[in-house]
C-alpha atoms as a PDB file:
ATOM      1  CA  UNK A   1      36.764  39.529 -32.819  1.00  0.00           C
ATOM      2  CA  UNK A   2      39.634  40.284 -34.923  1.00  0.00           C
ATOM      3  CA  UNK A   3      43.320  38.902 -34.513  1.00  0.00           C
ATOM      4  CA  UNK A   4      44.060  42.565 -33.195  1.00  0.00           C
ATOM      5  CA  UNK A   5      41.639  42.934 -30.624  1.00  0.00           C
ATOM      6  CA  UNK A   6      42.126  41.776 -27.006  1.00  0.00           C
ATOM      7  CA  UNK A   7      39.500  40.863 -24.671  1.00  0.00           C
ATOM      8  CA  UNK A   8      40.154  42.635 -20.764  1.00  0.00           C
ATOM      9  CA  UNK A   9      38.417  41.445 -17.765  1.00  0.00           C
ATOM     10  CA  UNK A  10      39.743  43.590 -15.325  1.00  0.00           C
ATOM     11  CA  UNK A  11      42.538  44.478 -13.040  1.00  0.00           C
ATOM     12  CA  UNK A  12      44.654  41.913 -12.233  1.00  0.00           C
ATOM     13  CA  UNK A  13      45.509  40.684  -8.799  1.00  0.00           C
ATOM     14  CA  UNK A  14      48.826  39.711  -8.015  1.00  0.00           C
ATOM     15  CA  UNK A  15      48.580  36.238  -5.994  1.00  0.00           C
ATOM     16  CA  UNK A  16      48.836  36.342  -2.466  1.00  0.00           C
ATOM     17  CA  UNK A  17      52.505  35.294  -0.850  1.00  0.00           C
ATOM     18  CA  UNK A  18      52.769  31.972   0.555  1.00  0.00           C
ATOM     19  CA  UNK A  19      53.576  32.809   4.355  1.00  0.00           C
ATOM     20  CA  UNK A  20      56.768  31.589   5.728  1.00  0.00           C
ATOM     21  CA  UNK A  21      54.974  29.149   8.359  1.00  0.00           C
ATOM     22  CA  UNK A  22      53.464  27.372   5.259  1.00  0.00           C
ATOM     23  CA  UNK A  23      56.554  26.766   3.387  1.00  0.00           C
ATOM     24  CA  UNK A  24      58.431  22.978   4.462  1.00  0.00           C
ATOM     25  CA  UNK A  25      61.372  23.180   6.442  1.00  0.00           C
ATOM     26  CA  UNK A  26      63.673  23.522   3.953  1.00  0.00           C
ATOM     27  CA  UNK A  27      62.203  26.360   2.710  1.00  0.00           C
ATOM     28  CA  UNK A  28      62.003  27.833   5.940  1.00  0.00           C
ATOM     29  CA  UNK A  29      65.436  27.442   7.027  1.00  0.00           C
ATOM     30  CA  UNK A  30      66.724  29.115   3.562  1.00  0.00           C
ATOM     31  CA  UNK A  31      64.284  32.047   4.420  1.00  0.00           C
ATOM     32  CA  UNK A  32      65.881  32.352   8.037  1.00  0.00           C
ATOM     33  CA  UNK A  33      68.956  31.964   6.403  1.00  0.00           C
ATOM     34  CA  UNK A  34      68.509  34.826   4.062  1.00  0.00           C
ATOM     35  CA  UNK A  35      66.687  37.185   7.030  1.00  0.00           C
ATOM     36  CA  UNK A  36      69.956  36.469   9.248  1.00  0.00           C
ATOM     37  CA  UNK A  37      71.940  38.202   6.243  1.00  0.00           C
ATOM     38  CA  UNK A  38      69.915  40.769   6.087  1.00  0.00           C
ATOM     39  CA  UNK A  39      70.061  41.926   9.510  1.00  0.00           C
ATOM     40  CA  UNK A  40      73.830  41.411   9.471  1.00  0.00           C
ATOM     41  CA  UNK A  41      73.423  43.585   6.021  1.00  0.00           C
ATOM     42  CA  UNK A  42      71.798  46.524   7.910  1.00  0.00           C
ATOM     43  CA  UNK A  43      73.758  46.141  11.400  1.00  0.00           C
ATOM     44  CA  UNK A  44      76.884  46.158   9.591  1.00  0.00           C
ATOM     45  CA  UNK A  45      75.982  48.387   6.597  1.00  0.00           C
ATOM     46  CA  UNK A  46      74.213  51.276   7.260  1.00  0.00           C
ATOM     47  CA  UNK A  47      74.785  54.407   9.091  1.00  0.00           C
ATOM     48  CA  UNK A  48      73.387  54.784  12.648  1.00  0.00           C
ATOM     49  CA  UNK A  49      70.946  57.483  11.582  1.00  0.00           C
ATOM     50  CA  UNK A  50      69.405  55.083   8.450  1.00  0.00           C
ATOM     51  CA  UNK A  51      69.263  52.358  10.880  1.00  0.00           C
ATOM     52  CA  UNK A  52      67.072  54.664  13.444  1.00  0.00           C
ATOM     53  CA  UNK A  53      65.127  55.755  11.369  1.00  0.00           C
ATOM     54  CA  UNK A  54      64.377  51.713   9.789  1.00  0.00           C
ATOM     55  CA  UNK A  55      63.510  51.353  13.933  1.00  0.00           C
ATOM     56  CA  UNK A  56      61.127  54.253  13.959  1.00  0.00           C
ATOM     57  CA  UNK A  57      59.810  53.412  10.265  1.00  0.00           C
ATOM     58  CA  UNK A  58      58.920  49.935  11.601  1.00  0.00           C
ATOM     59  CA  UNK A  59      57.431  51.250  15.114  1.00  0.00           C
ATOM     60  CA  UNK A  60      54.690  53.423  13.251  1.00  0.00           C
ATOM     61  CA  UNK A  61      53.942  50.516  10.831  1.00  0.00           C
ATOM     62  CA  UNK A  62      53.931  48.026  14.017  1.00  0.00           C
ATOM     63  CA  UNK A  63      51.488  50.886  15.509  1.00  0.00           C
ATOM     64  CA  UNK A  64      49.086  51.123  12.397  1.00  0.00           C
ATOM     65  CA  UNK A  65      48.620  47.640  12.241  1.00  0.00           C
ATOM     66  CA  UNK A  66      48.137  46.994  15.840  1.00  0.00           C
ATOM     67  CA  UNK A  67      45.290  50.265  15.769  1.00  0.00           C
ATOM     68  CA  UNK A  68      43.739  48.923  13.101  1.00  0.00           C
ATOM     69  CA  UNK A  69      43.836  45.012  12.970  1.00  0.00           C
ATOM     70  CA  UNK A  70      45.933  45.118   9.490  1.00  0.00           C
ATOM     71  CA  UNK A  71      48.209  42.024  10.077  1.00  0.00           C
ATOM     72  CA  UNK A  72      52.034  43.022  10.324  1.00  0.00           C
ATOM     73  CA  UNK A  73      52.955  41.200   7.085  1.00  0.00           C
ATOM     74  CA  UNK A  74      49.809  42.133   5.021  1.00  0.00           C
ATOM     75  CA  UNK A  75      51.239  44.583   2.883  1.00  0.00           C
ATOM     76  CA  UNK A  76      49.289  45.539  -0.178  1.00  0.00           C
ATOM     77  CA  UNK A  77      48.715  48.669  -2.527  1.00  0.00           C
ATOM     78  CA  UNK A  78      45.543  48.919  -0.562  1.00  0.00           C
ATOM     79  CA  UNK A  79      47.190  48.846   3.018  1.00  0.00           C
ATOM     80  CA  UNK A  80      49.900  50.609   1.812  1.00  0.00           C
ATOM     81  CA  UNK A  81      47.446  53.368   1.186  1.00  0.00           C
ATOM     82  CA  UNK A  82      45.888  53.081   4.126  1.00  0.00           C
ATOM     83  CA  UNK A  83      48.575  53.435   6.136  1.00  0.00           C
ATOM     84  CA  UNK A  84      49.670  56.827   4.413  1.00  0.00           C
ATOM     85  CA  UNK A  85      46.129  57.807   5.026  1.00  0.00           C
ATOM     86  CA  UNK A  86      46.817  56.966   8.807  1.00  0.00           C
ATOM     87  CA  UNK A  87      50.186  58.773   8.945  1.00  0.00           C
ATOM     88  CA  UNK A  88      48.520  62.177   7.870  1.00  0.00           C
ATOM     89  CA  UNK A  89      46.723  61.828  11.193  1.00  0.00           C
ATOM     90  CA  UNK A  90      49.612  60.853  13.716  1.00  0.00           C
ATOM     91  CA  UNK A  91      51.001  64.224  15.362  1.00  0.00           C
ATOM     92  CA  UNK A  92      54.034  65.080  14.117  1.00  0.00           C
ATOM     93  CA  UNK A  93      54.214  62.837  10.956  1.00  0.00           C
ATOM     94  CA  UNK A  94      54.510  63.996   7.391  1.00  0.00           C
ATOM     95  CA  UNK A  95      53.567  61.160   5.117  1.00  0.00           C
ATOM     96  CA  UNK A  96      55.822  61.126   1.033  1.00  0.00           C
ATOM     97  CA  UNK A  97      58.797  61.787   3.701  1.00  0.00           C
ATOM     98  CA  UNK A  98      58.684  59.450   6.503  1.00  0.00           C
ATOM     99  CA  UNK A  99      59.207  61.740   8.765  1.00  0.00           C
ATOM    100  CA  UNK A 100      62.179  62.687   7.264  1.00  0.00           C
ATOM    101  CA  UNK A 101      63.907  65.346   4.591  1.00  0.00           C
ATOM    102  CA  UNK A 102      62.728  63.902   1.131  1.00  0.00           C
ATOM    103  CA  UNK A 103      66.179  63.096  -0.133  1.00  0.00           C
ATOM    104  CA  UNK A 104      66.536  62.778  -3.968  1.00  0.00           C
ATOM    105  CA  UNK A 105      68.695  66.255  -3.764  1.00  0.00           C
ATOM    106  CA  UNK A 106      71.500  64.110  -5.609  1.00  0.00           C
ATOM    107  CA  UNK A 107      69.625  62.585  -8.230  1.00  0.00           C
ATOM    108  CA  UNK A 108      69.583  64.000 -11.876  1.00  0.00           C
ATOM    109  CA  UNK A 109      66.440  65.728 -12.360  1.00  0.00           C
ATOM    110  CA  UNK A 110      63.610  62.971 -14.638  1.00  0.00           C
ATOM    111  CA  UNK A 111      64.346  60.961 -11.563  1.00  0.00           C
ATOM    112  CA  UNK A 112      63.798  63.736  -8.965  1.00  0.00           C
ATOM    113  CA  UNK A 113      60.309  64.174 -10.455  1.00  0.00           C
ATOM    114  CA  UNK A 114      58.798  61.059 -10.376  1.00  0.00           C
ATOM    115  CA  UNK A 115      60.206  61.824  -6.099  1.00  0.00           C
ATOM    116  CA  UNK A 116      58.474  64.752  -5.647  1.00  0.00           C
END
C-alpha cells in the first residue's frame, strides 16, 4: 500500500448517546436545566400555530413508537426512516411536509432545492 491509498472498512456508526438517567447528577441537573430553557424558549418564542403543530409533530412520533415498540428517544437514520415509511400510511398524513405546507417559499433558490 502506497502513502496515497486508504484502507475503508465500512460505514461508520456514530456512537450511541449516553441516556440522561446514566449521566451523575450533575450532569443531570445541567440537562434539566437546559430542557427548562427550552420549553421557556418555545412557550415564549414561537407563534401559537408553530407550537401546535410541535404538539401534533410529537403526538404522531409518540404514536409510531408506541405502534411499533421503537423507544421514544431512539432516534436514528434508520428509525427516522421508518417512521416516514409509517407516516405514508396514517390517513391524512403527507410525509417531506409534516402535515403541513412545505415552507422554503422565502429561501433563495440552491437552498429551495435541496427542500424539495
Amino acid at each position: 500500500m502506497t502513502d496515497r491509498q486508504v484502507t475503508v472498512s465500512g460505514p461508520a456508526r456514530p456512537a450511541t448517546p449516553a441516556r440522561p438517567e446514566t449521566c451523575d447528577a450533575a450532569t443531570r441537573a445541567a440537562l434539566e436545566h437546559i430542557d427548562g430553557q427550552a420549553v421557556r424558549a418555545v412557550a415564549d418564542g414561537r407563534p401559537e400555530r408553530t407550537r401546535t403543530s410541535y404538539a401534533q409533530d410529537w403526538a404522531s412520533w409518540s404514536k409510531f413508537c408506541a405502534e411499533t415498540g421503537v423507544p421514544l428517544l431512539a432516534l436514528t437514520s434508520g428509525t427516522l426512516v421508518m417512521f416516514v415509511e409509517w407516516l405514508w400510511t396514517q390517513p391524512g398524513a403527507k410525509p417531506g411536509t409534516g402535515g403541513r405546507g412545505r415552507g422554503g417559499e422565502n429561501m433563495p433558490d440552491e437552498q429551495r432545492v435541496l427542500c424539495a
